[in-house]
N, C-alpha and C. Protein backbone atom coordinates (compact mmCIF):
# COMPACT_ATOMS: atom_id res chain seq x y z
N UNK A 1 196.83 -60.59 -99.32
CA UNK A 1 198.15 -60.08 -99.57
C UNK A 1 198.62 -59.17 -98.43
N UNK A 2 197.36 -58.55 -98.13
CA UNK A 2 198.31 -57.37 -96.82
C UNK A 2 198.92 -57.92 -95.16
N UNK A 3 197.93 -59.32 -95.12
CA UNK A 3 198.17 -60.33 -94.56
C UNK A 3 199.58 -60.93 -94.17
N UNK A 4 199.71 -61.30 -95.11
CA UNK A 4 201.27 -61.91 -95.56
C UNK A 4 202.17 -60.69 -95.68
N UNK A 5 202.15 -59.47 -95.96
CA UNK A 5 202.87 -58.01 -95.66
C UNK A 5 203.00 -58.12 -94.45
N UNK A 6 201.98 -58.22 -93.66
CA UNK A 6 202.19 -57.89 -92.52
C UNK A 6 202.90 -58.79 -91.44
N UNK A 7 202.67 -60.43 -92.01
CA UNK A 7 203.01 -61.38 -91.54
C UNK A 7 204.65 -61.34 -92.02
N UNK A 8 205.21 -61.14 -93.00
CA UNK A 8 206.66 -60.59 -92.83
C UNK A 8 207.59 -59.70 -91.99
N UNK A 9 206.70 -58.68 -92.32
CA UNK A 9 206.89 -57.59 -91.65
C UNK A 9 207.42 -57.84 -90.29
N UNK A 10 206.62 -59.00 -89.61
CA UNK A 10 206.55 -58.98 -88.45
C UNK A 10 208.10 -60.06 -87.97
N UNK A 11 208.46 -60.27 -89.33
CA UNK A 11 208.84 -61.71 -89.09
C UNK A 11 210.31 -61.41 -89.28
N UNK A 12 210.26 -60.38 -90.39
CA UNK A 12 211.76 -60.29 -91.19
C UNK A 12 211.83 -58.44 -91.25
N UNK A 13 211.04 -57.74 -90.61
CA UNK A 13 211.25 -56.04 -90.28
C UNK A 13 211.07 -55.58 -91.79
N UNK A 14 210.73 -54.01 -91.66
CA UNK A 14 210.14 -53.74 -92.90
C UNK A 14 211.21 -53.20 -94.06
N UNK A 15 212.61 -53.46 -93.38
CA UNK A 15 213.35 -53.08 -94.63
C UNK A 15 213.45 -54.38 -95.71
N UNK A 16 213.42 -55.32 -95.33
CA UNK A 16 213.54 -56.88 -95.96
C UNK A 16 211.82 -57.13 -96.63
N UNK A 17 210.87 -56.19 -96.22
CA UNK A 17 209.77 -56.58 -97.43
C UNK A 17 209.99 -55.89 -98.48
N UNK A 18 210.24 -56.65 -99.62
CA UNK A 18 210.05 -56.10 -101.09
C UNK A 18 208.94 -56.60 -101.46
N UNK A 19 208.81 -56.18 -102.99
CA UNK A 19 207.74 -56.58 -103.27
C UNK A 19 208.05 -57.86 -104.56
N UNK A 20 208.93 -58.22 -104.86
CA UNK A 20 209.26 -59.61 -105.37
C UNK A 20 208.82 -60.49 -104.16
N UNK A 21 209.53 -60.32 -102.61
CA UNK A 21 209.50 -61.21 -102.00
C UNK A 21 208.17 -61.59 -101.34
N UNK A 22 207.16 -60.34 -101.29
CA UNK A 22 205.87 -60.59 -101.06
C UNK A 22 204.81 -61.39 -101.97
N UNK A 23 205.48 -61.87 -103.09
CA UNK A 23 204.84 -61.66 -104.45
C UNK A 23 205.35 -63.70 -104.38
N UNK A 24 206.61 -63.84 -104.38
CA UNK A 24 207.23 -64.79 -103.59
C UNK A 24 206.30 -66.00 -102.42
N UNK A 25 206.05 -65.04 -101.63
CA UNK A 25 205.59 -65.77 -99.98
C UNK A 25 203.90 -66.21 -100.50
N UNK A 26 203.61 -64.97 -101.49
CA UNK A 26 202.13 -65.30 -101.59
C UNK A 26 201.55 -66.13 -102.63
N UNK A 27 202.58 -66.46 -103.87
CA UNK A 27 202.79 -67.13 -104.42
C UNK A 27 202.12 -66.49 -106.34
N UNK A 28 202.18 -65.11 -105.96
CA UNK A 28 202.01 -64.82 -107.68
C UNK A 28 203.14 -63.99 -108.10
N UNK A 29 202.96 -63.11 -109.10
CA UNK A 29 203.57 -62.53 -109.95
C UNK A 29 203.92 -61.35 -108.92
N UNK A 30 205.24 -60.58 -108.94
CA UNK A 30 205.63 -60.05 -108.40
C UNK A 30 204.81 -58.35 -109.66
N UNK A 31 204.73 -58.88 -110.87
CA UNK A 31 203.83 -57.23 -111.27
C UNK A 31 202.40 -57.91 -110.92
N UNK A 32 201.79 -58.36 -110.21
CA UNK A 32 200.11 -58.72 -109.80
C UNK A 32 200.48 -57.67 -108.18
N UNK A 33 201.52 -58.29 -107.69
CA UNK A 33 201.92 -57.33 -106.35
C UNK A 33 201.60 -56.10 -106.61
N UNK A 34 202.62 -55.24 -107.67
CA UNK A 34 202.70 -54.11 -108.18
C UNK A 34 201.12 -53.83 -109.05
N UNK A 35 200.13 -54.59 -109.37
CA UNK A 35 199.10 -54.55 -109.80
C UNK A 35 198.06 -53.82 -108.42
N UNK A 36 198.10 -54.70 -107.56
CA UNK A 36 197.05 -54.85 -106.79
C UNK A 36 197.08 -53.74 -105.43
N UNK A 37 198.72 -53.45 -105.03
CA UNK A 37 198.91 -52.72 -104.00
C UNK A 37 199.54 -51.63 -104.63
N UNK A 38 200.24 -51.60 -105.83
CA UNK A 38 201.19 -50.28 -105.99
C UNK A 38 202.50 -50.40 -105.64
N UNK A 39 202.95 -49.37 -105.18
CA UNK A 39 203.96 -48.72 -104.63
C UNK A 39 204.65 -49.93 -103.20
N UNK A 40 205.70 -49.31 -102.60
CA UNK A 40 205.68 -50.49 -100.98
C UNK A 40 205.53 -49.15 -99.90
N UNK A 41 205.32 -48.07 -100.14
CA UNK A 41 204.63 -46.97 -99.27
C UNK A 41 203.13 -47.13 -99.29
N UNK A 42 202.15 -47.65 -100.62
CA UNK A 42 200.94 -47.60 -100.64
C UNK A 42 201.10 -49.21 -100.03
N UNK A 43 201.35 -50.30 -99.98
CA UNK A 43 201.60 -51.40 -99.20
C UNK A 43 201.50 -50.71 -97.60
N UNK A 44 202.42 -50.20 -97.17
CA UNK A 44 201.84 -49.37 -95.72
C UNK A 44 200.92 -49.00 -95.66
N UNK A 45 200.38 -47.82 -96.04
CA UNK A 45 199.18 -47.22 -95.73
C UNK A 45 198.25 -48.78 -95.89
N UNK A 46 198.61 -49.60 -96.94
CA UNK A 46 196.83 -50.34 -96.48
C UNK A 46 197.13 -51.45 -95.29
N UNK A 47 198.21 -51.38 -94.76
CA UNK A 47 198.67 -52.33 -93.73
C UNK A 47 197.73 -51.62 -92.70
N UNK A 48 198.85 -50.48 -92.78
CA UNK A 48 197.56 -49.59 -91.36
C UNK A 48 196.17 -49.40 -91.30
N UNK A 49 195.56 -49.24 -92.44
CA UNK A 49 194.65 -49.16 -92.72
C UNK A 49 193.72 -50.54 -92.87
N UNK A 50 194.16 -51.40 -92.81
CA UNK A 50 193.32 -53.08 -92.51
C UNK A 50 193.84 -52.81 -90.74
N UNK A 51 194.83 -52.61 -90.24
CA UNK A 51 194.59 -52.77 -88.78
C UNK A 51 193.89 -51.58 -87.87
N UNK A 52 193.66 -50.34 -88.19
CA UNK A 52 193.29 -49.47 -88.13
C UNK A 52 191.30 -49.85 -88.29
N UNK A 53 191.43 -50.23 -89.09
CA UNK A 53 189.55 -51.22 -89.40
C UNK A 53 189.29 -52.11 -88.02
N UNK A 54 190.24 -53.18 -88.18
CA UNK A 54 189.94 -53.94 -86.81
C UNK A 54 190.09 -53.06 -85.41
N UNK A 55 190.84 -52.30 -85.34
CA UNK A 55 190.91 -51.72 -83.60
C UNK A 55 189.27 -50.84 -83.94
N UNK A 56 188.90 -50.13 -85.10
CA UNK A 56 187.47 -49.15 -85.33
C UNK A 56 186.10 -50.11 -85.09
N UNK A 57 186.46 -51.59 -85.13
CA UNK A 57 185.43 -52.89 -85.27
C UNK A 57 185.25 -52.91 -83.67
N UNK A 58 186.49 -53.08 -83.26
CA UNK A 58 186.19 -53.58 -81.86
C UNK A 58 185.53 -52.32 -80.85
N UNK A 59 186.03 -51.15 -80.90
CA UNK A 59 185.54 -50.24 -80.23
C UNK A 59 183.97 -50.02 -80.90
N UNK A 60 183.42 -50.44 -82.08
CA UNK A 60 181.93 -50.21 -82.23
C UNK A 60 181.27 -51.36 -81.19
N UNK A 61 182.06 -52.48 -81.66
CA UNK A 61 181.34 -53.47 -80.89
C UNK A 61 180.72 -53.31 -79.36
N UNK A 62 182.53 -52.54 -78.71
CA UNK A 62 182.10 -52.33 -76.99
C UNK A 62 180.79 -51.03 -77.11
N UNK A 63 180.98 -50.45 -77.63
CA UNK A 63 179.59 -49.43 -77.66
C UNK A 63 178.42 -49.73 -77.69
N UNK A 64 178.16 -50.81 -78.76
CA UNK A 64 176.57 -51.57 -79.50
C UNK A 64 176.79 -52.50 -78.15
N UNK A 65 177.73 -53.06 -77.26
CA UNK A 65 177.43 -54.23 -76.07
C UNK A 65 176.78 -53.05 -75.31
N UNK A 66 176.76 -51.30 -74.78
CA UNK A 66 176.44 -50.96 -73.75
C UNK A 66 175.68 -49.25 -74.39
N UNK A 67 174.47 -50.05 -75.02
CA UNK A 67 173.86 -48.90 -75.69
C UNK A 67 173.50 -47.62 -74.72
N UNK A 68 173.66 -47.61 -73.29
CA UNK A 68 172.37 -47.25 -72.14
C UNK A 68 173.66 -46.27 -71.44
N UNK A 69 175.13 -47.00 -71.44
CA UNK A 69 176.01 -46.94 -70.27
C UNK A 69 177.64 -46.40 -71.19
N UNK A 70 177.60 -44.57 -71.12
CA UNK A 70 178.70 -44.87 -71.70
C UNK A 70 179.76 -44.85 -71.16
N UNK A 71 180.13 -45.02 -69.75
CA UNK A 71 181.22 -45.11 -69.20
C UNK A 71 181.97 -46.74 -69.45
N UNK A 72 180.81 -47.88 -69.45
CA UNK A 72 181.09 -48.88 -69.78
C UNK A 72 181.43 -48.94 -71.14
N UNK A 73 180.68 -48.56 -72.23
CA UNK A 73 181.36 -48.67 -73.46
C UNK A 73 182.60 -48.19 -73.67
N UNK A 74 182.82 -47.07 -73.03
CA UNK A 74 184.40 -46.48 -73.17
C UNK A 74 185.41 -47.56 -72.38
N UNK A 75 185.05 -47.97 -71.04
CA UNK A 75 185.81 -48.99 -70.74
C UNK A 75 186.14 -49.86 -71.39
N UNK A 76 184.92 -50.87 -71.92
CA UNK A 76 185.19 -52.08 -72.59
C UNK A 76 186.13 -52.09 -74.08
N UNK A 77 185.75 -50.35 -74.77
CA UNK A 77 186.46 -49.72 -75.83
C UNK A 77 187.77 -50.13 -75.63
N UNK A 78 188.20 -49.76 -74.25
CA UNK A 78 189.95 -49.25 -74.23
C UNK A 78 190.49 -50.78 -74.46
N UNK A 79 190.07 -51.34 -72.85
CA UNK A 79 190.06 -52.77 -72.72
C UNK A 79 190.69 -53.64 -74.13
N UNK A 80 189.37 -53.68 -74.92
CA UNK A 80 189.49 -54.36 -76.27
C UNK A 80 190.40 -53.71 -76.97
N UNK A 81 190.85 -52.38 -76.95
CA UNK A 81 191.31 -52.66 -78.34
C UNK A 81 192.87 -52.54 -77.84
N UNK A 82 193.75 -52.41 -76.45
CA UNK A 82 194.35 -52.86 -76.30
C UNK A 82 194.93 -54.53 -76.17
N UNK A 83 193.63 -54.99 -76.09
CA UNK A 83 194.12 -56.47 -75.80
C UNK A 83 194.52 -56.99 -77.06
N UNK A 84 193.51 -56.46 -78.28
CA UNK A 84 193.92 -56.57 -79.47
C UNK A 84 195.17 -55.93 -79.87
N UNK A 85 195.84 -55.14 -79.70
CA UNK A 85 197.05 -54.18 -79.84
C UNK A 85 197.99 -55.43 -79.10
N UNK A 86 198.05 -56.34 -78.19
CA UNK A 86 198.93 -57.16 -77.28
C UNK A 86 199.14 -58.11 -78.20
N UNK A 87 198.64 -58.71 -79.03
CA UNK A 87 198.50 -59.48 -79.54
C UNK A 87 198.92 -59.30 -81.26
N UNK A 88 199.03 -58.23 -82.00
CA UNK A 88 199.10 -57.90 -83.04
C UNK A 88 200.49 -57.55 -83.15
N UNK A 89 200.62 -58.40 -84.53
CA UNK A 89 202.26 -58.60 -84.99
C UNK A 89 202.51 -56.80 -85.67
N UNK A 90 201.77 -56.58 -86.27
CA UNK A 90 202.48 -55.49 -86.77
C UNK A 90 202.73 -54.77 -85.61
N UNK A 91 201.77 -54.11 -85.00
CA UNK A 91 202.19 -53.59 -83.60
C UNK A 91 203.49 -53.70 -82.85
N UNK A 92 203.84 -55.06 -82.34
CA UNK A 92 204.85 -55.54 -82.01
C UNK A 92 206.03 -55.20 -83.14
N UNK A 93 205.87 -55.36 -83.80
CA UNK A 93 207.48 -54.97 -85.01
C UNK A 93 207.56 -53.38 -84.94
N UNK A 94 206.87 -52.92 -84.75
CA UNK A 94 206.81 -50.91 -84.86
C UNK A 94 207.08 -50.93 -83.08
N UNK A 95 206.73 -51.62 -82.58
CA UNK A 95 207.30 -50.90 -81.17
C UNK A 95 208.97 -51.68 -80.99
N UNK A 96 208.71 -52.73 -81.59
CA UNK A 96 210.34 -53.26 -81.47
C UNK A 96 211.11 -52.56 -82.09
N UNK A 97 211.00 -51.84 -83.16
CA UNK A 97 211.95 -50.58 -83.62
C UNK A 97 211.89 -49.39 -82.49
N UNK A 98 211.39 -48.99 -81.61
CA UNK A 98 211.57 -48.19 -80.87
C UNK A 98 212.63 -48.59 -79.88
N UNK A 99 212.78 -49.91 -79.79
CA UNK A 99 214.12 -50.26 -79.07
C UNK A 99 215.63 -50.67 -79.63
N UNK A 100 215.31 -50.07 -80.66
CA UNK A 100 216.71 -50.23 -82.03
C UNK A 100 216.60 -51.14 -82.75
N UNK A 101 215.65 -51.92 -83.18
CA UNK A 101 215.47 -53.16 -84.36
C UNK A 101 215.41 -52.04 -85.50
N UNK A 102 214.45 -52.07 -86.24
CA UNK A 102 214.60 -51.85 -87.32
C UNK A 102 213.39 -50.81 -87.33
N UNK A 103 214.01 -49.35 -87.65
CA UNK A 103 213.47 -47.97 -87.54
C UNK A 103 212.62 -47.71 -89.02
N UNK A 104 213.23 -48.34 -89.57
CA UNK A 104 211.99 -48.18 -91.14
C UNK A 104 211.17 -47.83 -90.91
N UNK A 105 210.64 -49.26 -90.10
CA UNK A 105 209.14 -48.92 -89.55
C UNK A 105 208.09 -48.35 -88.80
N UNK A 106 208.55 -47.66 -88.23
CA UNK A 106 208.41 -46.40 -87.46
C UNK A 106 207.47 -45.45 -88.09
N UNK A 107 207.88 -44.79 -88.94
CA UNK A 107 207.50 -43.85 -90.15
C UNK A 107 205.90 -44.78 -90.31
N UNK A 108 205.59 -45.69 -90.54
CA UNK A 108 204.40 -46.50 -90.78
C UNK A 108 203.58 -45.99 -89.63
N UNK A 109 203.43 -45.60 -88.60
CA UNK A 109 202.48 -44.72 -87.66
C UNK A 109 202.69 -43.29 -87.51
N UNK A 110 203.88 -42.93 -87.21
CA UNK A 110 203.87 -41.25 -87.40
C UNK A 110 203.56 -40.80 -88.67
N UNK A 111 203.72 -41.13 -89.92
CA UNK A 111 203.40 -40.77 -91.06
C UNK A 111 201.90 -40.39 -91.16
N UNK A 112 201.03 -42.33 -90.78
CA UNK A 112 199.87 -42.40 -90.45
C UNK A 112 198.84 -41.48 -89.33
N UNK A 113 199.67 -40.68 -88.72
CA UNK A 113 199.11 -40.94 -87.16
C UNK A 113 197.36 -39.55 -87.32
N UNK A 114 197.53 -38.70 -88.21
CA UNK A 114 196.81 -37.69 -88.19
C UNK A 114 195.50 -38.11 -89.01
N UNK A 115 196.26 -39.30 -89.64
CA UNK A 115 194.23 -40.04 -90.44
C UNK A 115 193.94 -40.80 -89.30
N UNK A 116 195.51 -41.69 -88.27
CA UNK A 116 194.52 -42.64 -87.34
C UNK A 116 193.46 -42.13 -86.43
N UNK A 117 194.45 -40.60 -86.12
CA UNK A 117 193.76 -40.02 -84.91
C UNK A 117 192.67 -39.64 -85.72
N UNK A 118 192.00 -38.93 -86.96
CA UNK A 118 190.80 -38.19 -87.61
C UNK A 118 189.98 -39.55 -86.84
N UNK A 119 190.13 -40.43 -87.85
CA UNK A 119 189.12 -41.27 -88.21
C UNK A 119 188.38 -42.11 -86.93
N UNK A 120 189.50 -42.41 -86.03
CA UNK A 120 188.91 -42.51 -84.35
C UNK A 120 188.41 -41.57 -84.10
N UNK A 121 188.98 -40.96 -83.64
CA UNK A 121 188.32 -39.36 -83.01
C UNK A 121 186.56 -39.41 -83.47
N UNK A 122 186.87 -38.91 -84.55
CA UNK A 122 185.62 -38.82 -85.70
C UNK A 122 184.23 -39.86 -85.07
N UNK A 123 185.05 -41.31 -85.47
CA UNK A 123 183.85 -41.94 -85.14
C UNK A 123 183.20 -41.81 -83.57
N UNK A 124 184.43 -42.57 -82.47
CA UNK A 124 184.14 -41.92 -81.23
C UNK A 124 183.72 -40.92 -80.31
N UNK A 125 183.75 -39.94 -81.45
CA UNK A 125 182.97 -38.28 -81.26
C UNK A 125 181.21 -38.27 -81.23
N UNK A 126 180.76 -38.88 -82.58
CA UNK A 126 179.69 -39.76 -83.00
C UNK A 126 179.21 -40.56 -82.08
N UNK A 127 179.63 -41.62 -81.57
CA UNK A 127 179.00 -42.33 -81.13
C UNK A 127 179.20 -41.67 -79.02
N UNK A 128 180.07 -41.11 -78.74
CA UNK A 128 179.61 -40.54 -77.36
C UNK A 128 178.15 -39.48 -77.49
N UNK A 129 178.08 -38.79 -78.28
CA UNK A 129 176.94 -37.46 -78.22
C UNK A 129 175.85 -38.49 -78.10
N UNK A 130 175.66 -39.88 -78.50
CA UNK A 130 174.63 -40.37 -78.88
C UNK A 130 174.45 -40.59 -77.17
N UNK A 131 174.94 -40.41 -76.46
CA UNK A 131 174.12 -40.66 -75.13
C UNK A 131 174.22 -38.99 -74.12
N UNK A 132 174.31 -38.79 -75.22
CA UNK A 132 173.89 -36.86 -74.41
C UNK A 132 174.70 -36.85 -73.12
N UNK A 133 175.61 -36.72 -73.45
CA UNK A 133 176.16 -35.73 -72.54
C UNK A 133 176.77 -34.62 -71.65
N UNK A 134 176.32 -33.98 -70.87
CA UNK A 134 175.74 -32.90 -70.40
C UNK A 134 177.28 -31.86 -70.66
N UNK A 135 177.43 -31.75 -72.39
CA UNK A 135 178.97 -30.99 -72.53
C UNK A 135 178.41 -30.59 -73.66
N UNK A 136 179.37 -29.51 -74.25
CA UNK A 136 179.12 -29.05 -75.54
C UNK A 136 179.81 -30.20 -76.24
N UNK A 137 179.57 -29.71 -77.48
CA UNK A 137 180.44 -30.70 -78.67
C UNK A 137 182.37 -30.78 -78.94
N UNK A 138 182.53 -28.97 -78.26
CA UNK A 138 183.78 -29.26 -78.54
C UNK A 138 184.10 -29.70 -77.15
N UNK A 139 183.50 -29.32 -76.12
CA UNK A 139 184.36 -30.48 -74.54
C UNK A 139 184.12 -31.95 -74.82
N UNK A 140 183.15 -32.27 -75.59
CA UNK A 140 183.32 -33.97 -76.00
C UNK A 140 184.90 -34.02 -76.82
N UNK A 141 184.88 -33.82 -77.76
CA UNK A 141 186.29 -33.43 -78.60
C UNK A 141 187.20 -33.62 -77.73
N UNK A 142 187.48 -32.79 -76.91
CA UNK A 142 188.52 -32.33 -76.08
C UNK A 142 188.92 -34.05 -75.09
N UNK A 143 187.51 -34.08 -74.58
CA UNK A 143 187.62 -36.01 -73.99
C UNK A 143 187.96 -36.73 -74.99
N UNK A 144 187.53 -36.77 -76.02
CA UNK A 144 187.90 -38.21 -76.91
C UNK A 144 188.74 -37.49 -77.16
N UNK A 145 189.76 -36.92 -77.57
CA UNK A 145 191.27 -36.58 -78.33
C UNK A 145 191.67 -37.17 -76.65
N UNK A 146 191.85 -36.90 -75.55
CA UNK A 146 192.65 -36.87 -74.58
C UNK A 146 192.99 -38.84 -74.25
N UNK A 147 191.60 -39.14 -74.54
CA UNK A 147 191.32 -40.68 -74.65
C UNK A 147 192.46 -41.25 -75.53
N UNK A 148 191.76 -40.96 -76.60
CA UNK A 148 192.64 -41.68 -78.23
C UNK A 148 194.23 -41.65 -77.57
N UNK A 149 194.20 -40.00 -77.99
CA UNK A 149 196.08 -40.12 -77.81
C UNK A 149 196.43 -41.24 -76.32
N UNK A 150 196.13 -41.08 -75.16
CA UNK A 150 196.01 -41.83 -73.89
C UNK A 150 196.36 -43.70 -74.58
N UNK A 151 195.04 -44.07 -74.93
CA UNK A 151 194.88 -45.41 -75.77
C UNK A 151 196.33 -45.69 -76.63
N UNK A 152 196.69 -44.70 -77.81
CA UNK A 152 197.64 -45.01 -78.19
C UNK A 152 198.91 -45.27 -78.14
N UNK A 153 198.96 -44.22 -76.91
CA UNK A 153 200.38 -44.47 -76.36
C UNK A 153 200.16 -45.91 -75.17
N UNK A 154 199.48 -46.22 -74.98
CA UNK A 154 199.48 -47.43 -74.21
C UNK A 154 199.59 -48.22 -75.28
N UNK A 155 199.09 -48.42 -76.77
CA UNK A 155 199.40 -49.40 -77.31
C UNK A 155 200.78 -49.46 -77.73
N UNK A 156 201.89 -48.37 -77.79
CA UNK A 156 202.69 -48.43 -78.24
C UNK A 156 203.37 -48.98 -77.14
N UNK A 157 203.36 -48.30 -75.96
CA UNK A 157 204.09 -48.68 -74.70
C UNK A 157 203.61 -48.56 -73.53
N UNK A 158 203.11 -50.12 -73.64
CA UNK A 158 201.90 -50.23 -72.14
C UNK A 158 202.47 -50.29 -70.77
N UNK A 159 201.95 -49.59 -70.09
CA UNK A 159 202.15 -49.42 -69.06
C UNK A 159 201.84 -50.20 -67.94
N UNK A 160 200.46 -50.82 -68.00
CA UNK A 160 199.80 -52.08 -67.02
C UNK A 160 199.08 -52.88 -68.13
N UNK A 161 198.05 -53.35 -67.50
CA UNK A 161 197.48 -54.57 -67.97
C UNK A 161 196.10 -53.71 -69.19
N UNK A 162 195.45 -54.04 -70.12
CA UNK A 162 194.46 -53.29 -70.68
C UNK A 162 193.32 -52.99 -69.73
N UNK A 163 193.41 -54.49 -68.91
CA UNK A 163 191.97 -54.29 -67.82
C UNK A 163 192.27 -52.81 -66.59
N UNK A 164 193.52 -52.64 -66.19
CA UNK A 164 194.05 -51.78 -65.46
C UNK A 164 194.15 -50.25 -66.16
N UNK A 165 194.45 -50.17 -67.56
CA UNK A 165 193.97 -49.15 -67.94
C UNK A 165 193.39 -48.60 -68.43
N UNK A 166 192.28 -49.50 -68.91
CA UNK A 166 190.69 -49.17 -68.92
C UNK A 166 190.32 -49.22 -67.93
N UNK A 167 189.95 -49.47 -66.61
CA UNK A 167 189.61 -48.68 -65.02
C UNK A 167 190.30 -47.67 -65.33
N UNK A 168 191.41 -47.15 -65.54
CA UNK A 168 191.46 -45.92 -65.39
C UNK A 168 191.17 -44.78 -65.94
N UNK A 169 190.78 -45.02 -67.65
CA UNK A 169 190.04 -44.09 -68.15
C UNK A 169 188.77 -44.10 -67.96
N UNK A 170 188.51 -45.27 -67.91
CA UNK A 170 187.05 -44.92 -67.57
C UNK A 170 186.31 -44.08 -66.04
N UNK A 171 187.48 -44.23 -65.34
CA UNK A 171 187.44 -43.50 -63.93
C UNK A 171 187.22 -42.15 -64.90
N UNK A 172 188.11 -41.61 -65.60
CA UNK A 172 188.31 -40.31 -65.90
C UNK A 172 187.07 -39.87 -66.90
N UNK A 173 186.48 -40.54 -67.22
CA UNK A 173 185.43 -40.55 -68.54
C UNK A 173 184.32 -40.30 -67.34
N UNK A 174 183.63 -41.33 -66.12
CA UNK A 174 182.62 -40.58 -65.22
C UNK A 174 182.94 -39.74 -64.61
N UNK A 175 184.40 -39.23 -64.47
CA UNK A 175 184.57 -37.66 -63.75
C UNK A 175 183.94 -36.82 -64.85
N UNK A 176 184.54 -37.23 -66.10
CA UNK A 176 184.02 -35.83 -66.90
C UNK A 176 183.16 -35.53 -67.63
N UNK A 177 182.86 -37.10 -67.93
CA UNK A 177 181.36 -36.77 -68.92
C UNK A 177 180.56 -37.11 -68.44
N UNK A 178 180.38 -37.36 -66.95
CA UNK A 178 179.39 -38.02 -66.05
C UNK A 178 179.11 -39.50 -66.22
N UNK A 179 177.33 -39.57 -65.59
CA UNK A 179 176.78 -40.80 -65.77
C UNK A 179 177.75 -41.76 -65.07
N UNK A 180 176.58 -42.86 -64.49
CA UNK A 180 177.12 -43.62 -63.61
C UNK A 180 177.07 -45.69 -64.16
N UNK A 181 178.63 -45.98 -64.31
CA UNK A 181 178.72 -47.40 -64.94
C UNK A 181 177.91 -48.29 -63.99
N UNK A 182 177.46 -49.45 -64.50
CA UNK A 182 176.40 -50.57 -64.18
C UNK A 182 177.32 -51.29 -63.28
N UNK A 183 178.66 -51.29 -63.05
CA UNK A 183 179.20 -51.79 -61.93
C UNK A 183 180.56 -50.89 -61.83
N UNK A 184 181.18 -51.91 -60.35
CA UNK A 184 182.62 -50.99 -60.05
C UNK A 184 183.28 -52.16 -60.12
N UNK A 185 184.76 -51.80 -60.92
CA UNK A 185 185.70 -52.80 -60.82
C UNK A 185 186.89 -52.32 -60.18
N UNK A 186 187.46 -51.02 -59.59
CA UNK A 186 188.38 -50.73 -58.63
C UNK A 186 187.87 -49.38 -57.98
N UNK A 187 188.24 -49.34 -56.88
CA UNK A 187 188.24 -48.24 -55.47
C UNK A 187 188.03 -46.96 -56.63
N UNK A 188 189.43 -46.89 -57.22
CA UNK A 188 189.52 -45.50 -58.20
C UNK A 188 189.11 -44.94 -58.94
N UNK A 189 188.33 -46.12 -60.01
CA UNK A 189 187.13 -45.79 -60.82
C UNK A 189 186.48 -44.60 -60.55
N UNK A 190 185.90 -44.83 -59.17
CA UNK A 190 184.80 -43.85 -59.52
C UNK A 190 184.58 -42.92 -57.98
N UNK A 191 185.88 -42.58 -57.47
CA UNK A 191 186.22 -41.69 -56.04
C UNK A 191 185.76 -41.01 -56.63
């Protein structure tokens, strides 16, 4: 069901999802809708919250690919979960309201934005200490918040390519949290 939310959403902007018409597309009872999701504000939150899972999937993944190397895991982190962000319809409908489509939807990440940022943060906090590095806990903090927010605003409004701006955090990740990546992929990386 959040599927097909989202697959509207993307299709017909979020003032035109009701929940008859979701109930409609998916083919049950419009009170099974109202059964299963609630509200069409609790319909958001689990929109974000199923895509919010997949971008948290892919950044474990680049980590568990580079148990040894965390400049590479942070790279491959950004990498992925922008490429995934390029590609994702809801994404695309919330940044197309930033250019005057349909502002509803908007509110669906700023509303969200202080569990997206916890719950990244959080995990990404976790999984950098696991390769010790030579910072206290709150200068790790201080890197992953600077990251996240960085990441997000590229997903909202990218600037280059994901591969182009993952070299560049990750340039900024061996300036500051040290340790040296298993290869170089531009000049800047790693001046």
């Amino acid at each position: 069901m959040i599927a097909a939310a989202i697959e509207l959403t993307a299709r017909s902007g979020w003032s035109a999802v009701t929940m008859a018409r979701l109930a409609d597309h998916v083919g049950v009872s419009r009170q099974t809708v109202y059964n299963e999701i609630g509200s069409k504000a609790a319909l958001a939150d689990a929109m974000v919250d199923h895509h919010l899972d997949q971008f948290l999937a892919v950044v474990r993944d680049a980590f568990d690919r580079h148990p040894t190397d965390l400049v590479e895991a942070i790279h491959d982190a950004v990498r992925d979960v922008l490429d995934l962000a390029a590609g994702n319809l809801l994404l695309r409908a919330i940044a197309s309201a930033t250019y005057g489509a349909d502002t509803e939807l908007l509110p669906l990440l700023t509303t969200q934005a202080n569990t997206l940022i916890t719950r990244t943060t959080a995990m990404l906090t976790q999984r950098v200490t696991t390769y010790q590095p030579d910072l206290t806990h709150e200068q790790v903090s201080v890197v992953i918040d600077v990251i996240v927010r960085t990441v997000l605003s590229h997903v909202m409004q990218p600037a280059q390519s994901p591969a182009h701006t993952a070299d560049r955090l990750a340039w900024l990740a061996a300036r500051v949290l040290g340790g040296q990546p298993s290869r170089t992929r531009t000049p800047l990386r790693y001046r």
